[in-house]
Protein backbone atom coordinates (compact mmCIF):
# COMPACT_ATOMS: atom_id res chain seq x y z
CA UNK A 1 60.40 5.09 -11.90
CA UNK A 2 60.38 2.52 -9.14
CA UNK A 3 63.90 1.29 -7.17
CA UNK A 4 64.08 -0.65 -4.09
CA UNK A 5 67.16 0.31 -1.56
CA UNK A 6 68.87 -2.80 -1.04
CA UNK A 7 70.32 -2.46 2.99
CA UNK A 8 67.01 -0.91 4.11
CA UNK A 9 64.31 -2.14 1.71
CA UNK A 10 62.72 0.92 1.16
CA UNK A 11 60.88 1.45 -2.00
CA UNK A 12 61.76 4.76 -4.03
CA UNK A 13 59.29 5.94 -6.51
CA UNK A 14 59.62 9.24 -8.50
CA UNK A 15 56.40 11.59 -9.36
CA UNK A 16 58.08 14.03 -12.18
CA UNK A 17 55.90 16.21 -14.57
CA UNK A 18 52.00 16.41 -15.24
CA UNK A 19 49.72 14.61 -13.25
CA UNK A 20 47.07 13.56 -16.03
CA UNK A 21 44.04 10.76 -15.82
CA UNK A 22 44.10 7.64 -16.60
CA UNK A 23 42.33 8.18 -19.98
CA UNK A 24 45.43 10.29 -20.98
CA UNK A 25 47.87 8.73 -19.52
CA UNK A 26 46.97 5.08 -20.81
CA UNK A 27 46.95 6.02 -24.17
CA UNK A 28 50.56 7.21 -24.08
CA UNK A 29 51.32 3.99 -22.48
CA UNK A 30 49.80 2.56 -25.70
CA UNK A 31 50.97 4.99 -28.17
CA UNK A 32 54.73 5.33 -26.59
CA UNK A 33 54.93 1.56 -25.78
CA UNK A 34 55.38 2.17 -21.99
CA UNK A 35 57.30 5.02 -22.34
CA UNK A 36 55.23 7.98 -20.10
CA UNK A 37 58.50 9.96 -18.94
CA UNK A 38 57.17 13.02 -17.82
CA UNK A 39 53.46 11.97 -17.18
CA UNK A 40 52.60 10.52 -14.04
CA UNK A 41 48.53 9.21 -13.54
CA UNK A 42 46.83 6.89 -10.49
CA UNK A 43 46.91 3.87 -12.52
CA UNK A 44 50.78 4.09 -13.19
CA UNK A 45 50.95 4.54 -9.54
CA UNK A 46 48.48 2.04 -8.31
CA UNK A 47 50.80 -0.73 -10.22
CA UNK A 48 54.07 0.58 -8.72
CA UNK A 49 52.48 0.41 -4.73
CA UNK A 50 51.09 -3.11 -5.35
CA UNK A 51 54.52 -4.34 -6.03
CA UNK A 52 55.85 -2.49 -2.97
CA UNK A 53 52.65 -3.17 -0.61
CA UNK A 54 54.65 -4.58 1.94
CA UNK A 55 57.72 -2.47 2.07
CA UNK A 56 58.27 1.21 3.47
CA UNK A 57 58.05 3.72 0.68
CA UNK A 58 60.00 7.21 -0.14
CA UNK A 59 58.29 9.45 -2.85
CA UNK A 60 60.24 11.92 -4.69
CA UNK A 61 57.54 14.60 -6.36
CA UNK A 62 58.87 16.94 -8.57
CA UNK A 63 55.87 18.44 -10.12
CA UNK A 64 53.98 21.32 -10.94
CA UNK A 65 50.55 19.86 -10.48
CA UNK A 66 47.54 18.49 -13.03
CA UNK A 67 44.41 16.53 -13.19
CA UNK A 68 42.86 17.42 -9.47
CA UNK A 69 40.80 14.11 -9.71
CA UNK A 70 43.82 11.98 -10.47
CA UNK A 71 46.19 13.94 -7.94
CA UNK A 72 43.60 13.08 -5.46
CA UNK A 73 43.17 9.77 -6.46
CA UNK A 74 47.25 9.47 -6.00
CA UNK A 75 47.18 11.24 -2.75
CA UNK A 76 44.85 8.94 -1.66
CA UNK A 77 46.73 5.84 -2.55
CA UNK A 78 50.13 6.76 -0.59
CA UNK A 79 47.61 7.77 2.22
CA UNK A 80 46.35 4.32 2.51
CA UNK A 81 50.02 2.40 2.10
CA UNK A 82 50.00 0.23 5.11
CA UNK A 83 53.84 0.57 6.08
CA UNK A 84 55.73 4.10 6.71
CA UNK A 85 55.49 6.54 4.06
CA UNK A 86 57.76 9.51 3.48
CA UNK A 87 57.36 12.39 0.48
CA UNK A 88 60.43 13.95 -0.10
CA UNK A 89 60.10 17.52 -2.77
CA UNK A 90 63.00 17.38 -4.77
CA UNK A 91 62.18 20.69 -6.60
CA UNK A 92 58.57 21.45 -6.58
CA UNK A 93 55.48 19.97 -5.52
CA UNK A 94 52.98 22.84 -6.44
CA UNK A 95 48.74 22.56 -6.94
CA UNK A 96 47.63 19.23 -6.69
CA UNK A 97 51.23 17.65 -6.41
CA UNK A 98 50.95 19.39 -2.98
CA UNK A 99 48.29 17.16 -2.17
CA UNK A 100 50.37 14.03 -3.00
CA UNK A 101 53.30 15.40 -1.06
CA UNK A 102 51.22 15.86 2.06
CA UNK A 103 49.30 12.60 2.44
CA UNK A 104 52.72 11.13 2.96
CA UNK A 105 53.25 10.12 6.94
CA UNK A 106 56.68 12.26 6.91
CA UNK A 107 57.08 15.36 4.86
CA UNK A 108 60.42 16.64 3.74
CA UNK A 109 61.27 19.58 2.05
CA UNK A 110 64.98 21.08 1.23
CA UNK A 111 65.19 24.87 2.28
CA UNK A 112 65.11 25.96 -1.39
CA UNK A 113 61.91 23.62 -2.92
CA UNK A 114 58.86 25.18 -3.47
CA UNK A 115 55.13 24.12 -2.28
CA UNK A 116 51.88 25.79 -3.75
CA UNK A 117 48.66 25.98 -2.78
CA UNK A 118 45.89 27.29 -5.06
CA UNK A 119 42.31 27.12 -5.80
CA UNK A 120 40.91 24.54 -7.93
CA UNK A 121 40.38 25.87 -11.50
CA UNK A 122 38.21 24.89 -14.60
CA UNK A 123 37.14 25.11 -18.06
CA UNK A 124 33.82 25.50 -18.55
CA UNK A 125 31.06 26.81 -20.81
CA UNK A 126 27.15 27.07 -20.92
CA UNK A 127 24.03 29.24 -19.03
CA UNK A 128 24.00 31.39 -16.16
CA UNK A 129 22.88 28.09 -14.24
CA UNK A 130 26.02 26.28 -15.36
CA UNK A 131 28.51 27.90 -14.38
CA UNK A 132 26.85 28.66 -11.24
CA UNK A 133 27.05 25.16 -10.55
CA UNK A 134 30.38 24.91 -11.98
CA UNK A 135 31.39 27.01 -9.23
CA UNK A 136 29.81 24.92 -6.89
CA UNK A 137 31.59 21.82 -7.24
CA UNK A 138 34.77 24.17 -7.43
CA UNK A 139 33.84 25.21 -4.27
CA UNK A 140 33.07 21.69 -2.51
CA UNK A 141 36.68 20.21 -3.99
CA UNK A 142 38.42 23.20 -2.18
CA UNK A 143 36.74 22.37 0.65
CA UNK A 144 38.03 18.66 0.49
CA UNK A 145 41.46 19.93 -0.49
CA UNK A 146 41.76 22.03 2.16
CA UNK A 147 41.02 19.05 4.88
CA UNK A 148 44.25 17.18 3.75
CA UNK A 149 46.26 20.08 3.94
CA UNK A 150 44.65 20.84 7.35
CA UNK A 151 45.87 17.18 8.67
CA UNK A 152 49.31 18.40 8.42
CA UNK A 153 49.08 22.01 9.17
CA UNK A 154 50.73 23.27 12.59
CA UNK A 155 48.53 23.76 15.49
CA UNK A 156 47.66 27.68 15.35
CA UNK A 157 46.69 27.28 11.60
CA UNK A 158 43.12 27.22 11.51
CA UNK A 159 40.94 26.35 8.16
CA UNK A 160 40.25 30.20 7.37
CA UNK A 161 44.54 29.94 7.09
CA UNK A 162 44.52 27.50 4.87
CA UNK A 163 41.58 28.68 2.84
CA UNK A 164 42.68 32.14 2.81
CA UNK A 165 46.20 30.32 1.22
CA UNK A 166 44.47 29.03 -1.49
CA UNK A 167 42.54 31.73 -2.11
CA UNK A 168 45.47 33.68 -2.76
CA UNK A 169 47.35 31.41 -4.41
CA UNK A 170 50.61 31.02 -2.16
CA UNK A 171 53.80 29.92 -2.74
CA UNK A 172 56.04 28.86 0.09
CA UNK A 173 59.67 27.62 0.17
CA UNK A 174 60.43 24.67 1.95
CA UNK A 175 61.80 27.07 4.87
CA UNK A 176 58.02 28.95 4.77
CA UNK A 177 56.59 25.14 4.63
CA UNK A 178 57.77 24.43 7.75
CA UNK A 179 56.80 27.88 10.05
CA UNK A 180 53.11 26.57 8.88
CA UNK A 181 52.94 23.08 8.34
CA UNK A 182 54.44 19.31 10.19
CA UNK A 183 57.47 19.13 7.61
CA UNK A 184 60.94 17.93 7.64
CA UNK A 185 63.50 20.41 6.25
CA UNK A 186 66.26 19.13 4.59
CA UNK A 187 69.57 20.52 2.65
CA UNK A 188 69.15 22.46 -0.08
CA UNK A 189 69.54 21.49 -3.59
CA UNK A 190 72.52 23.07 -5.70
CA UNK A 191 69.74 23.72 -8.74
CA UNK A 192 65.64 23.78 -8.78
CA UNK A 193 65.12 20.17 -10.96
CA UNK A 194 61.92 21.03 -12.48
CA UNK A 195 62.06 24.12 -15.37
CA UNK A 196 58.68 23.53 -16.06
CA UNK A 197 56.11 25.55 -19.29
CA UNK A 198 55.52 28.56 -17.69
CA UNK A 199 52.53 29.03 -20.04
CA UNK A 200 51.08 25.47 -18.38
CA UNK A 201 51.08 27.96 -15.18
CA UNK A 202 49.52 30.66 -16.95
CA UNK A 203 46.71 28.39 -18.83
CA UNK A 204 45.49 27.31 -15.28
CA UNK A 205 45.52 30.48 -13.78
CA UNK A 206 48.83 30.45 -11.58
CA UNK A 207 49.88 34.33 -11.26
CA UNK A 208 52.10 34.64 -8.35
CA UNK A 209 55.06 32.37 -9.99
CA UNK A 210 58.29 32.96 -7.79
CA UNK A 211 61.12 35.18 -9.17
CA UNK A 212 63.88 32.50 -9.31
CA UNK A 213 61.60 30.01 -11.26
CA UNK A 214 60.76 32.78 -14.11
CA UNK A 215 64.36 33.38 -13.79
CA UNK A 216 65.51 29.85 -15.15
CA UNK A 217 62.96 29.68 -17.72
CA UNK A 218 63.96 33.19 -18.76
CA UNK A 219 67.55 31.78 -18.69
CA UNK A 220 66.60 28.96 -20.57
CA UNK A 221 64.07 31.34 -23.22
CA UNK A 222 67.15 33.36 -23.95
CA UNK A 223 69.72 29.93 -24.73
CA UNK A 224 66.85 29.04 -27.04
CA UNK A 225 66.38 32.00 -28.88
CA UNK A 226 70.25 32.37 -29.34
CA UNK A 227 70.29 29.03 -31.11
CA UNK A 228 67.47 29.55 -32.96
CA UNK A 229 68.83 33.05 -34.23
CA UNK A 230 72.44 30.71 -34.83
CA UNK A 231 70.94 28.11 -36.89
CA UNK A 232 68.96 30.94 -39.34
CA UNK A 233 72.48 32.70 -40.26
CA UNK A 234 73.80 29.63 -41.00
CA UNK A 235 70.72 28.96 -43.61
């Protein structure tokens, strides 16, 4: 979603949900006549910056991650937006929405948001051979990862910090974020936004999910379960 602040003319784009390639994501354009609510992909974001190239930007990521090649991809665009460009978590920025969120030039985070840094993870099948090079490339797009999260890391935080963060898959909240990296703390939100598929975690490998964000899916598991158990004793 793209809005432009009248007074200051500052553009205001939202990143909520999967981060998918283009492939994906432009045949849900097709299929769901524009509608892509809950999908976000560099071609969706490429259009929204052109019409914006010339104004300051604010990006509100709420995300749990995706598609590394298409989070880079989207990192890389903000990166390159000529004016001022701030990236503002509004719940979550977490695996490669972490990479968007720090290739803004001003990072904000409120006290209670969440950023995650993991290790790149695949899919993959074949020989001894392949998957040794399958672990190879894994390997060489950590090591690119890890020099955009270096850019904004505080001085005392050396690569072997970083990589040793991804390794073991860390999650920090926005007050953590900010003993180890150049970010902007801001007031806490009343409620985390994103109650994302816990099992979207688990498929890619995420172990270490914080407490209060199993909570609310717990939470929400229970509501659901209620209802369903409502509806069968009315049948």
């Amino acid at each position: 979603m793209l809005t432009i602040k009248d007074k200051a003319e500052i553009a205001e784009i939202y990143l909520s949900g999967d981060i998918v390639d283009d492939d994906y994501g432009g045949a849900m354009d097709y299929w769901y006549d524009g509608n892509t609510t809950g999908y976000e992909f560099p071609a969706k974001l490429r259009a929204q910056l052109e019409e914006v190239k010339d104004k300051e930007l604010e990006i509100h990521i709420n995300s749990y991650g995706g598609s590394v090649f298409a989070g880079v991809a989207m990192a890389n665009f903000v990166a390159q937006h000529k004016p001022k460009t701030t990236c503002i978590v509004d719940g979550i920025a977490a695996s490669i929405a972490s990479q968007i969120f720090f290739s803004a030039d001003v990072c904000k985070i409120p006290t209670n948001g969440y950023v995650m840094l993991h290790r790149p993870f695949t899919y993959t099948e074949g020989n001894a051979e392949d998957l040794r090079k399958a672990a190879e490339v894994l390997d060489t797009i950590q090591a690119g990862l890890e020099t955009t999260y270096q850019k904004k890391a505080l001085d005392g935080v050396t690569v072997e910090d970083i990589r040793q963060m991804m390794n073991e898959e860390t999650w920090l909240t926005g007050t953590e974020a900010a003993e180890k990296f150049n970010v902007k703390l801001i007031q806490p939100v009343k409620a985390l936004n994103y109650v994302g598929d816990r099992n979207k975690f688990i498929a890619a490998g995420i172990k270490n999910i914080p407490a209060p964000l199993n909570f609310l899916e717990n939470e929400i598991d229970e509501v659901l379960k209620e209802a369903e158990a409502l509806i069968n004793g009315r049948l």
